[in-house]
PDB file of N, CA and C in Angstrom:
ATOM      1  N   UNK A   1     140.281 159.754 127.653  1.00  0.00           N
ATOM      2  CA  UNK A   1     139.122 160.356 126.996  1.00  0.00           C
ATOM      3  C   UNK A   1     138.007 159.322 126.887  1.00  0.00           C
ATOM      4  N   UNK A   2     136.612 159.642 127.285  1.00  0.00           N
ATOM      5  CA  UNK A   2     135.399 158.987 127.246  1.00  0.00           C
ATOM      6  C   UNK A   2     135.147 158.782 125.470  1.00  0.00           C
ATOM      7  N   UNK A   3     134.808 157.174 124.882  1.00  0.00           N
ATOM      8  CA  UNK A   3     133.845 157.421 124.117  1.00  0.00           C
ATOM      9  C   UNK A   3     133.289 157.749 123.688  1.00  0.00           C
ATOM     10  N   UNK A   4     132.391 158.370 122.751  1.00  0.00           N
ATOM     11  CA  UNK A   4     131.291 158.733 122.688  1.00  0.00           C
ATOM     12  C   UNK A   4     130.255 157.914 122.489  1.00  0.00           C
ATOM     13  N   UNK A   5     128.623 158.434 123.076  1.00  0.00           N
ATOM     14  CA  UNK A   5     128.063 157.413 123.288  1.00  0.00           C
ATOM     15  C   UNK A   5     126.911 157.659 121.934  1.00  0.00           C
ATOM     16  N   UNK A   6     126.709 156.094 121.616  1.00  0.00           N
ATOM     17  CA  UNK A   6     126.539 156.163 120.177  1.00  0.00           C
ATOM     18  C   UNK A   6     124.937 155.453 120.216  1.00  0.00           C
ATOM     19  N   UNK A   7     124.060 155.755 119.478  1.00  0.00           N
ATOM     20  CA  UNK A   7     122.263 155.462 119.479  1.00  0.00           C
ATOM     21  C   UNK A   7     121.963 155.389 118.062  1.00  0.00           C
ATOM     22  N   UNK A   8     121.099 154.762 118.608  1.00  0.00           N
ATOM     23  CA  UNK A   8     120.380 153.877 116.939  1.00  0.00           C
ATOM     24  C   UNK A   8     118.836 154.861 116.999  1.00  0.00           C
ATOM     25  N   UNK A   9     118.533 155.332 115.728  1.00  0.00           N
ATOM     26  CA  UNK A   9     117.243 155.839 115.664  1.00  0.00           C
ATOM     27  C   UNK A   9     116.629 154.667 114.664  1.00  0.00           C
ATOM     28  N   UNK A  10     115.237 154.169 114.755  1.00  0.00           N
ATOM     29  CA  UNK A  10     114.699 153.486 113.834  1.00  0.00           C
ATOM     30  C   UNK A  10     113.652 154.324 113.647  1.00  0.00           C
ATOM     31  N   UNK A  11     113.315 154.195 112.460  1.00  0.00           N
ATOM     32  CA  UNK A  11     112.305 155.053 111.510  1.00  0.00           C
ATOM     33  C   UNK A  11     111.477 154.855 110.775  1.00  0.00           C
ATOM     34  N   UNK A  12     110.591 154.624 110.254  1.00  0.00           N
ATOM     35  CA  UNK A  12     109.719 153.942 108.692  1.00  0.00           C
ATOM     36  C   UNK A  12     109.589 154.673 107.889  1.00  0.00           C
ATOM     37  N   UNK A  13     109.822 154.061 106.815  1.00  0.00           N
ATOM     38  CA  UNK A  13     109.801 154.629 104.982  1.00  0.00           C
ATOM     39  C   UNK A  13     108.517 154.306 104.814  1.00  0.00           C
ATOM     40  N   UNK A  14     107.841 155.394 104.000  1.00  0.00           N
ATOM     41  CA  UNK A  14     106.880 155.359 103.114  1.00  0.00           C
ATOM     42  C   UNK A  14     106.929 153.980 102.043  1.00  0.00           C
ATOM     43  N   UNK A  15     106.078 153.655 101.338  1.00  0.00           N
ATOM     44  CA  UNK A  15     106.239 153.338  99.995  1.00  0.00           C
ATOM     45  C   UNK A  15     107.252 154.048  99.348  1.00  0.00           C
ATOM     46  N   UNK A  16     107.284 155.388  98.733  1.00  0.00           N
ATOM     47  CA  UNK A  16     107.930 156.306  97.643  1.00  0.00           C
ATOM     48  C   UNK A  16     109.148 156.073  98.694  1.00  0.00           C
ATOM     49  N   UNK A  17     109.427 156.319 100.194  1.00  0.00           N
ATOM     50  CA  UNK A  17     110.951 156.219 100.517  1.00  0.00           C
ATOM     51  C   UNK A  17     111.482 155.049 100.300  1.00  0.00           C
ATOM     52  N   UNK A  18     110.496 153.952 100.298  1.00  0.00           N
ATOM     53  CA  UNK A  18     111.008 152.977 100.465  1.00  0.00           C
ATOM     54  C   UNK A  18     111.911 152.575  98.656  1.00  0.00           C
ATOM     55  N   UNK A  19     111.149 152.987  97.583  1.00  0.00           N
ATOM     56  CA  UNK A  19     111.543 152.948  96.546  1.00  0.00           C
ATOM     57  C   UNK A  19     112.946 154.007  96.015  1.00  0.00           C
ATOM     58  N   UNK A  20     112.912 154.809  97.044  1.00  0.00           N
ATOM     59  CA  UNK A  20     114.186 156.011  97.244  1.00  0.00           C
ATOM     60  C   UNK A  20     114.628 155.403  97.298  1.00  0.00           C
ATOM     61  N   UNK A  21     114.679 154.929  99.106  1.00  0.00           N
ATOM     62  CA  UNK A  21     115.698 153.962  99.454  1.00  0.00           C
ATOM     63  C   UNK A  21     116.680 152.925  98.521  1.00  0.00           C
ATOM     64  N   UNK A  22     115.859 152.734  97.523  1.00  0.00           N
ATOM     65  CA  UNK A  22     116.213 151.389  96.653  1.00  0.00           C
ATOM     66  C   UNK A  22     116.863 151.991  95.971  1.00  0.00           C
ATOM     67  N   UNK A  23     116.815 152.999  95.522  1.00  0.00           N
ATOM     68  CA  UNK A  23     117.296 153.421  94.084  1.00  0.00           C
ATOM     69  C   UNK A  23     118.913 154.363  94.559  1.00  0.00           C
ATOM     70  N   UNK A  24     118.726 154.147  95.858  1.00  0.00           N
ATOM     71  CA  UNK A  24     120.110 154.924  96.814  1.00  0.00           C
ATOM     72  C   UNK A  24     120.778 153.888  96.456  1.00  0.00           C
ATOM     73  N   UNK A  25     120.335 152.628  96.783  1.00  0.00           N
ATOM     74  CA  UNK A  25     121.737 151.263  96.680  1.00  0.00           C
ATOM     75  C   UNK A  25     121.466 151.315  98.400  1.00  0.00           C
ATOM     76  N   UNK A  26     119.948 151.548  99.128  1.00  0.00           N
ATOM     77  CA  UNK A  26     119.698 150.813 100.450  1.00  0.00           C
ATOM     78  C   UNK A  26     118.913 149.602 100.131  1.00  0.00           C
ATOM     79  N   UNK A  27     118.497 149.237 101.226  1.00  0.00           N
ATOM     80  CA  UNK A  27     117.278 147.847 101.269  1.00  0.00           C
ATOM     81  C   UNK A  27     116.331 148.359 101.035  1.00  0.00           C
ATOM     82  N   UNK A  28     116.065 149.191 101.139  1.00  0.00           N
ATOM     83  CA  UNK A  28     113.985 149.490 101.355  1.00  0.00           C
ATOM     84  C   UNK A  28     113.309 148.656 101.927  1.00  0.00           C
ATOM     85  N   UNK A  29     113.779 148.327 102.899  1.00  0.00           N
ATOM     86  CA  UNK A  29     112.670 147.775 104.072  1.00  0.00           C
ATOM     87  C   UNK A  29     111.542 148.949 104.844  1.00  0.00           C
ATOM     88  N   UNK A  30     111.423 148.882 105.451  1.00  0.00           N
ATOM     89  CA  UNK A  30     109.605 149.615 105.962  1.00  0.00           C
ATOM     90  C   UNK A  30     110.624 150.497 107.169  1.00  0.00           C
ATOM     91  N   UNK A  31     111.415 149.537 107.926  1.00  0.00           N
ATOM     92  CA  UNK A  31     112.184 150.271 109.338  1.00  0.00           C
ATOM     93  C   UNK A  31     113.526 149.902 108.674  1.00  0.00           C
ATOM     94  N   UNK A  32     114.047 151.283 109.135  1.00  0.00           N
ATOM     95  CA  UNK A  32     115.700 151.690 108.889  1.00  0.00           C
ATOM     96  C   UNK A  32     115.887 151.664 110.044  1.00  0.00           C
ATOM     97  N   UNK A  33     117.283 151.992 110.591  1.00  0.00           N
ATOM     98  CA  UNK A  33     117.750 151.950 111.352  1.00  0.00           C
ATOM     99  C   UNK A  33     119.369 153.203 111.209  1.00  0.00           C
ATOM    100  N   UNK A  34     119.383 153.976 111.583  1.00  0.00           N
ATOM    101  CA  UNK A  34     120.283 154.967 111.750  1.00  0.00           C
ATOM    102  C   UNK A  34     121.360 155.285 112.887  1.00  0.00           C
ATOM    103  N   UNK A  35     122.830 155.453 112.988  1.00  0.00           N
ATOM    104  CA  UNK A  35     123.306 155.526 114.303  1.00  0.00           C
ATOM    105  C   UNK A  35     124.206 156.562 113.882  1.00  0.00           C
ATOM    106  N   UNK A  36     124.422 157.244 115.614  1.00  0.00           N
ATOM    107  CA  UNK A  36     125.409 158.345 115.507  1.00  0.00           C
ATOM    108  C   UNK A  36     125.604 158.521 117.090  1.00  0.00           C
ATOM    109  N   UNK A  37     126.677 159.789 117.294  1.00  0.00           N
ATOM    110  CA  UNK A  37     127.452 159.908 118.680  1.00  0.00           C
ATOM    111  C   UNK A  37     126.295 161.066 118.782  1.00  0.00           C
ATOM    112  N   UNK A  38     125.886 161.020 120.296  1.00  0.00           N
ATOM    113  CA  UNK A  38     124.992 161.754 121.147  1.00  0.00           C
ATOM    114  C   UNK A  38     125.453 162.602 121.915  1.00  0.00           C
ATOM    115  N   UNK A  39     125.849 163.622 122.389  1.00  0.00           N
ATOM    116  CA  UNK A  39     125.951 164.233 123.796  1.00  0.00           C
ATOM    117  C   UNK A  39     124.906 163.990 124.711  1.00  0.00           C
ATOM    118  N   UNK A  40     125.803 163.973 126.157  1.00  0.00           N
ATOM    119  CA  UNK A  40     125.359 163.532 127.260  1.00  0.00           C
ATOM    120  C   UNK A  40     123.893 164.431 127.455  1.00  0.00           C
ATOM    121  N   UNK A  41     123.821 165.428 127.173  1.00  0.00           N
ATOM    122  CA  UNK A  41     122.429 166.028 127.471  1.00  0.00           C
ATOM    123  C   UNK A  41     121.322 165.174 126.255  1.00  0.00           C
ATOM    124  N   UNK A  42     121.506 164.985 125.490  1.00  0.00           N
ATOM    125  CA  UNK A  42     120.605 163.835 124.361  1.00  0.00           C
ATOM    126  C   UNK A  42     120.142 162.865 124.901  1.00  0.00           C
ATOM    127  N   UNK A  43     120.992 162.414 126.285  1.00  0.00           N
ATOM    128  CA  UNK A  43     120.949 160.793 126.259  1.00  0.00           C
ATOM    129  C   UNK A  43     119.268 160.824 126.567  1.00  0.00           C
ATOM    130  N   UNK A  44     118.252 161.718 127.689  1.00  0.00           N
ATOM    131  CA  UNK A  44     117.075 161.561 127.915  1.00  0.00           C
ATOM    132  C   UNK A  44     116.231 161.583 126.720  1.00  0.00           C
ATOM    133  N   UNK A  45     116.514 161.783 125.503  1.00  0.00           N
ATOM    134  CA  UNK A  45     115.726 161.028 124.417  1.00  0.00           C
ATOM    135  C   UNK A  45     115.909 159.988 124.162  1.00  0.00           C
ATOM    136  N   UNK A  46     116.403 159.392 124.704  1.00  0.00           N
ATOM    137  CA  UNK A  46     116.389 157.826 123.799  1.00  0.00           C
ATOM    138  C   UNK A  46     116.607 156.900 125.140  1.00  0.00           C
ATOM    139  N   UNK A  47     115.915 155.508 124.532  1.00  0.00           N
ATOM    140  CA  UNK A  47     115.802 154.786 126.138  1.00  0.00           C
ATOM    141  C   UNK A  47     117.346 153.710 125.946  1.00  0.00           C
ATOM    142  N   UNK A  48     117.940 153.465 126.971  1.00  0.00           N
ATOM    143  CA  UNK A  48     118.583 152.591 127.459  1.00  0.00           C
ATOM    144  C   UNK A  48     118.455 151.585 128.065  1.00  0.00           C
ATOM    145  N   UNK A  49     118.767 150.154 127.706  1.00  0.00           N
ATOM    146  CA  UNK A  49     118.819 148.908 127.768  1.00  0.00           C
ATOM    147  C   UNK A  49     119.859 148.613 128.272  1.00  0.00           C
ATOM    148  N   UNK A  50     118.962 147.627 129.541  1.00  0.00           N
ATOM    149  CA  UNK A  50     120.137 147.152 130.489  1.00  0.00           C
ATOM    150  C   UNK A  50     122.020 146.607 130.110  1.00  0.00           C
ATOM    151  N   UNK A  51     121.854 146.407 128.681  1.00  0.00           N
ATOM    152  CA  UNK A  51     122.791 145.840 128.626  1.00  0.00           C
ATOM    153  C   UNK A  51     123.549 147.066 127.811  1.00  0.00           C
ATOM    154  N   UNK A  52     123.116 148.419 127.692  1.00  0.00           N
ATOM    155  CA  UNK A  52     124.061 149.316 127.476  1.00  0.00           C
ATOM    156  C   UNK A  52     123.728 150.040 126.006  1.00  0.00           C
ATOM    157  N   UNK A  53     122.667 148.981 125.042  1.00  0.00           N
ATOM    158  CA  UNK A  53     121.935 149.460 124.238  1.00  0.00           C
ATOM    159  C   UNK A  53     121.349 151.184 123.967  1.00  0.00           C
ATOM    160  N   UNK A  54     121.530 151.784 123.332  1.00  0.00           N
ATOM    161  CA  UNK A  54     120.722 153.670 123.470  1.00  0.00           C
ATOM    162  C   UNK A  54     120.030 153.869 122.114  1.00  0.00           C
ATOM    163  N   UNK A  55     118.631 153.772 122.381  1.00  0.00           N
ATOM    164  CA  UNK A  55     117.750 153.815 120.792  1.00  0.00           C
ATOM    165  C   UNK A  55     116.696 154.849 121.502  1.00  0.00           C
ATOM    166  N   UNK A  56     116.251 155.118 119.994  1.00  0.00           N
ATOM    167  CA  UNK A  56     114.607 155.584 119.926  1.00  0.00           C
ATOM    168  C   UNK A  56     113.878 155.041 118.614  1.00  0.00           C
ATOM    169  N   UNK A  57     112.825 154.859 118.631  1.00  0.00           N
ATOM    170  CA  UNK A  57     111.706 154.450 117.697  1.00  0.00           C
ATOM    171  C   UNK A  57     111.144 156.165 117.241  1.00  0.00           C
ATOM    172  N   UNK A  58     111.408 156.537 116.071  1.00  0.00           N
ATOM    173  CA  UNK A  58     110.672 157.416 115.496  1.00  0.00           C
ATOM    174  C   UNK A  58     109.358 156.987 114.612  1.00  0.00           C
ATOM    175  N   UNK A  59     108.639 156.753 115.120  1.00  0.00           N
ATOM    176  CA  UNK A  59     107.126 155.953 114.164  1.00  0.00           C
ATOM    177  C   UNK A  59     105.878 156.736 114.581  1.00  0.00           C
ATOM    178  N   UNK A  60     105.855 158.359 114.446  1.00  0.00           N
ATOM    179  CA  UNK A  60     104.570 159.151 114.261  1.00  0.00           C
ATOM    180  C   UNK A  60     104.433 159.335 113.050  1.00  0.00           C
ATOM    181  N   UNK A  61     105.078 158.836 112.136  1.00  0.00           N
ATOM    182  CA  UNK A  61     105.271 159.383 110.604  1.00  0.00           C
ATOM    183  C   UNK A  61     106.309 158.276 109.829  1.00  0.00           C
ATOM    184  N   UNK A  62     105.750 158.258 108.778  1.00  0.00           N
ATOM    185  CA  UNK A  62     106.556 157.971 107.814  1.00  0.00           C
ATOM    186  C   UNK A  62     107.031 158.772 106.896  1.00  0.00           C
ATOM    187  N   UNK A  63     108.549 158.385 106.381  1.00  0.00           N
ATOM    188  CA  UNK A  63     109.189 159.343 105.321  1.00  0.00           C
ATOM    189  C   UNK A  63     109.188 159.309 104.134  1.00  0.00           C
ATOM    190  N   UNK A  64     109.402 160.082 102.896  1.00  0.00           N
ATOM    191  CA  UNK A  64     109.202 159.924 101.867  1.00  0.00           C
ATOM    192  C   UNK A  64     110.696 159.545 100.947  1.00  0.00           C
ATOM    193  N   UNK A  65     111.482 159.737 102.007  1.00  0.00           N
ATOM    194  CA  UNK A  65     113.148 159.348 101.973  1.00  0.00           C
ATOM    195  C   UNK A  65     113.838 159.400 102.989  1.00  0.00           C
ATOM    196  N   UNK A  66     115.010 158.721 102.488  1.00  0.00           N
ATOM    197  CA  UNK A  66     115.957 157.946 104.098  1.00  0.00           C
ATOM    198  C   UNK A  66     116.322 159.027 104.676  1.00  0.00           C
ATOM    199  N   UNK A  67     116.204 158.891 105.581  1.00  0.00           N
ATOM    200  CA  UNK A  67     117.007 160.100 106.796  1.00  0.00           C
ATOM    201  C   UNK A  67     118.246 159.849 107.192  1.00  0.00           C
ATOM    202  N   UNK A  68     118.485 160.944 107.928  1.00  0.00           N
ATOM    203  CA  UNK A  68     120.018 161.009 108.367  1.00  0.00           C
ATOM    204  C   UNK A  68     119.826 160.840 110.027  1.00  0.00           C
ATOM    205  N   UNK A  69     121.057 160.615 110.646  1.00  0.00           N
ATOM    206  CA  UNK A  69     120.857 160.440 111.522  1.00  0.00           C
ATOM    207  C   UNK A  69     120.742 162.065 112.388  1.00  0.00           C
ATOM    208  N   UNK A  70     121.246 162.768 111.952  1.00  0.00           N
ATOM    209  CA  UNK A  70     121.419 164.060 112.499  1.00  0.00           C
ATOM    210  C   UNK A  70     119.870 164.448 112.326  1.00  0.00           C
ATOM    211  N   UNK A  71     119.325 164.510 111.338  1.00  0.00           N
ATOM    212  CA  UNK A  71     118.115 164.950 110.978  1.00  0.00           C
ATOM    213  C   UNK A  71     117.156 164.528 111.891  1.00  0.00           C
ATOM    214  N   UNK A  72     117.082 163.318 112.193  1.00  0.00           N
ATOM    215  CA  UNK A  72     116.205 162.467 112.968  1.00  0.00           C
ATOM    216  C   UNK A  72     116.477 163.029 114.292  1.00  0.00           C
ATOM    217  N   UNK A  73     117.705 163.051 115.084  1.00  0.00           N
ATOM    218  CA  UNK A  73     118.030 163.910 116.530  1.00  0.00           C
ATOM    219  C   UNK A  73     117.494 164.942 116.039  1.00  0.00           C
ATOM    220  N   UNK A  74     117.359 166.132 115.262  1.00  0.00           N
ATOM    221  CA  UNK A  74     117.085 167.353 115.901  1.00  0.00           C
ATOM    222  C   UNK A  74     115.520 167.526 115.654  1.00  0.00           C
ATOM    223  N   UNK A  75     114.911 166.172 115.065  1.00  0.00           N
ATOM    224  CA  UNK A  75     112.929 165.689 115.305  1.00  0.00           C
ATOM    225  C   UNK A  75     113.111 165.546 116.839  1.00  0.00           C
ATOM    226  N   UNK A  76     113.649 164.751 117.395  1.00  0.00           N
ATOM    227  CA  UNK A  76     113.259 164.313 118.614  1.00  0.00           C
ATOM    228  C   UNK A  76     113.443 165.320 119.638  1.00  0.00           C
ATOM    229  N   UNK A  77     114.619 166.072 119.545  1.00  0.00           N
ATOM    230  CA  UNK A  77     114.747 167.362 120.216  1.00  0.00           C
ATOM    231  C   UNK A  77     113.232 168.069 120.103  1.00  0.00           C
ATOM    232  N   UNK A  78     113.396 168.590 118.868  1.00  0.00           N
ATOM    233  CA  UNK A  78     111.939 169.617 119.014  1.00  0.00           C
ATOM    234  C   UNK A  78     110.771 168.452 119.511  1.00  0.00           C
ATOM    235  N   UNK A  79     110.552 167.713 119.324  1.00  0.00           N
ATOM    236  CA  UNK A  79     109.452 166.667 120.105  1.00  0.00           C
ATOM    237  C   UNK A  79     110.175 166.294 121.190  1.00  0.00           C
ATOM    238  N   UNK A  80     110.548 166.643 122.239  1.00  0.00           N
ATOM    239  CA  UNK A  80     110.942 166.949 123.577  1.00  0.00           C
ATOM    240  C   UNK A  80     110.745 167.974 123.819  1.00  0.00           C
ATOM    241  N   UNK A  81     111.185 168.797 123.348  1.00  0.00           N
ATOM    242  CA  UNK A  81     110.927 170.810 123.814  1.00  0.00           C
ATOM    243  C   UNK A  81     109.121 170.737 123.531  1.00  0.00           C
ATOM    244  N   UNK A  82     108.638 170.055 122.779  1.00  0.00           N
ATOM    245  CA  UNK A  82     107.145 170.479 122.287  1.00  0.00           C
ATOM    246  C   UNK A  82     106.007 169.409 123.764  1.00  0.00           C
ATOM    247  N   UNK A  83     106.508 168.733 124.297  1.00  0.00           N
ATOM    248  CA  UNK A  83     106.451 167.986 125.098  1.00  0.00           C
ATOM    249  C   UNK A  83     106.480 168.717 126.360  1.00  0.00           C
ATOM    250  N   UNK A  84     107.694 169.044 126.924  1.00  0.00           N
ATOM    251  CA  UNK A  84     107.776 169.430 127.794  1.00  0.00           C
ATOM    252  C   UNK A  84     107.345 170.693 128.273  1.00  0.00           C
ATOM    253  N   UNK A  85     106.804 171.632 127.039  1.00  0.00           N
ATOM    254  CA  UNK A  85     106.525 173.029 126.738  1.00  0.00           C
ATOM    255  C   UNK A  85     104.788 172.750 127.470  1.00  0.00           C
ATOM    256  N   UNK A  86     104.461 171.576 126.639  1.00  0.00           N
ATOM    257  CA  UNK A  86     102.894 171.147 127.525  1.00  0.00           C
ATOM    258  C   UNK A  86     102.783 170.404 128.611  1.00  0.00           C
ATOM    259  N   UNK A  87     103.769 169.529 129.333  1.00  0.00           N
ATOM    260  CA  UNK A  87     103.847 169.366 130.551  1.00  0.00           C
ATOM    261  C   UNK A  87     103.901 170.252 131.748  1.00  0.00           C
ATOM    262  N   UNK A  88     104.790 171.367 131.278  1.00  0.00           N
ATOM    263  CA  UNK A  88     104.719 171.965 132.131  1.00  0.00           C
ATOM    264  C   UNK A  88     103.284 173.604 132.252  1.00  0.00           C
ATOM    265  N   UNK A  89     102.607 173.582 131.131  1.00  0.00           N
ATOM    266  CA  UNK A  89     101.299 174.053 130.895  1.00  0.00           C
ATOM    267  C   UNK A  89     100.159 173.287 131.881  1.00  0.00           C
ATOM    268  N   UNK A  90      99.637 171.979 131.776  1.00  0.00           N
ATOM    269  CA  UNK A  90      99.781 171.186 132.538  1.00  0.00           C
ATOM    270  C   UNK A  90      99.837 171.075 134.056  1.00  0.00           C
ATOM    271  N   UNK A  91     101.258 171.251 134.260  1.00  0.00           N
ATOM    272  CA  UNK A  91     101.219 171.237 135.555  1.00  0.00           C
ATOM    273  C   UNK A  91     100.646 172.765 135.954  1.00  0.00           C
ATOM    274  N   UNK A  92     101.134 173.418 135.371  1.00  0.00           N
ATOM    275  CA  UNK A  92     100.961 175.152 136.556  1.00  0.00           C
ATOM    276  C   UNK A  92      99.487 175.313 136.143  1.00  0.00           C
ATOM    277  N   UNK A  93      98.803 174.630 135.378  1.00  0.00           N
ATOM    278  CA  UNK A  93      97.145 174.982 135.257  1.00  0.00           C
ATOM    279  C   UNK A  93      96.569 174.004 136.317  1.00  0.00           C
ATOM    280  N   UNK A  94      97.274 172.384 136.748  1.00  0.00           N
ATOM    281  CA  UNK A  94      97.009 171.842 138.269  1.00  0.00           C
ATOM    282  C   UNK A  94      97.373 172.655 139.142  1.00  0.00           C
ATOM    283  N   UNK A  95      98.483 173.424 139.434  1.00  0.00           N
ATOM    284  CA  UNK A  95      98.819 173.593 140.756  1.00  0.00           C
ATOM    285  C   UNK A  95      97.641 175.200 140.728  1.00  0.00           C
ATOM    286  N   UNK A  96      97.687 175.665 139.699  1.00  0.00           N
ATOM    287  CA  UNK A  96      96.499 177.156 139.812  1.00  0.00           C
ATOM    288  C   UNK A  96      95.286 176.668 140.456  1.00  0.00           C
ATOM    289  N   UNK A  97      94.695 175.591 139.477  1.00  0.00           N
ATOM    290  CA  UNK A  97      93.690 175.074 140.120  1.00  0.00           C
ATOM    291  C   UNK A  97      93.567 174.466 141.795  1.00  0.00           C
ATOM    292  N   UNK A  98      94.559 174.042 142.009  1.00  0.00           N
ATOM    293  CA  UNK A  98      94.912 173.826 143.723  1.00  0.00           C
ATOM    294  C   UNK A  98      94.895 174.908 144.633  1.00  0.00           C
ATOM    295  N   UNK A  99      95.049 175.727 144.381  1.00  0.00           N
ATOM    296  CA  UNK A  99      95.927 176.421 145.017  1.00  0.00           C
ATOM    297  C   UNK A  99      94.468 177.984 145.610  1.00  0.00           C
TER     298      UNK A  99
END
């Protein structure tokens, strides 16, 4: 049986998360860092490092409390589907225009 393959999300706390954070019994530093097991269709969210490393940087936003790691995958999902929903808008308004 394969592993599962496991990714780090990093994230930034607000001020107020960051004082959450504290009052959880975390650090409250500015960037957290979160990990969990991915399925193989996930892996194209998050980049891989030569040496076997699997992260993403979530930093369009800051939170007002710590996240989960699950929570954070199913942001990046819908910011992939919301992505690709306008890439491919995008393209078929180039190829109309070509064509």
């Amino acid at each position: 049986m394969r592993a599962p393959l496991i990714a780090t999300i990093t994230y930034c706390l607000s001020e107020e998360g960051r004082e959450r954070a504290v009052e959880a019994g975390g650090s409250g530093a500015y960037h957290q860092n979160v990990s969990g097991p991915i399925a193989p269709a996930d892996a194209r969210l998050f980049q891989v490092t030569p040496g076997g490393e699997v992260s993403a940087v979530f930093n369009v936003m800051e939170f007002d409390e710590p996240q989960s790691f699950e929570t954070l995958l199913m942001q990046l999902r819908a910011r992939h589907h919301r992505l690709s929903a306008i890439r491919l808008a995008l393209e078929t308004e180039t190829t109309t225009r070509n064509n």
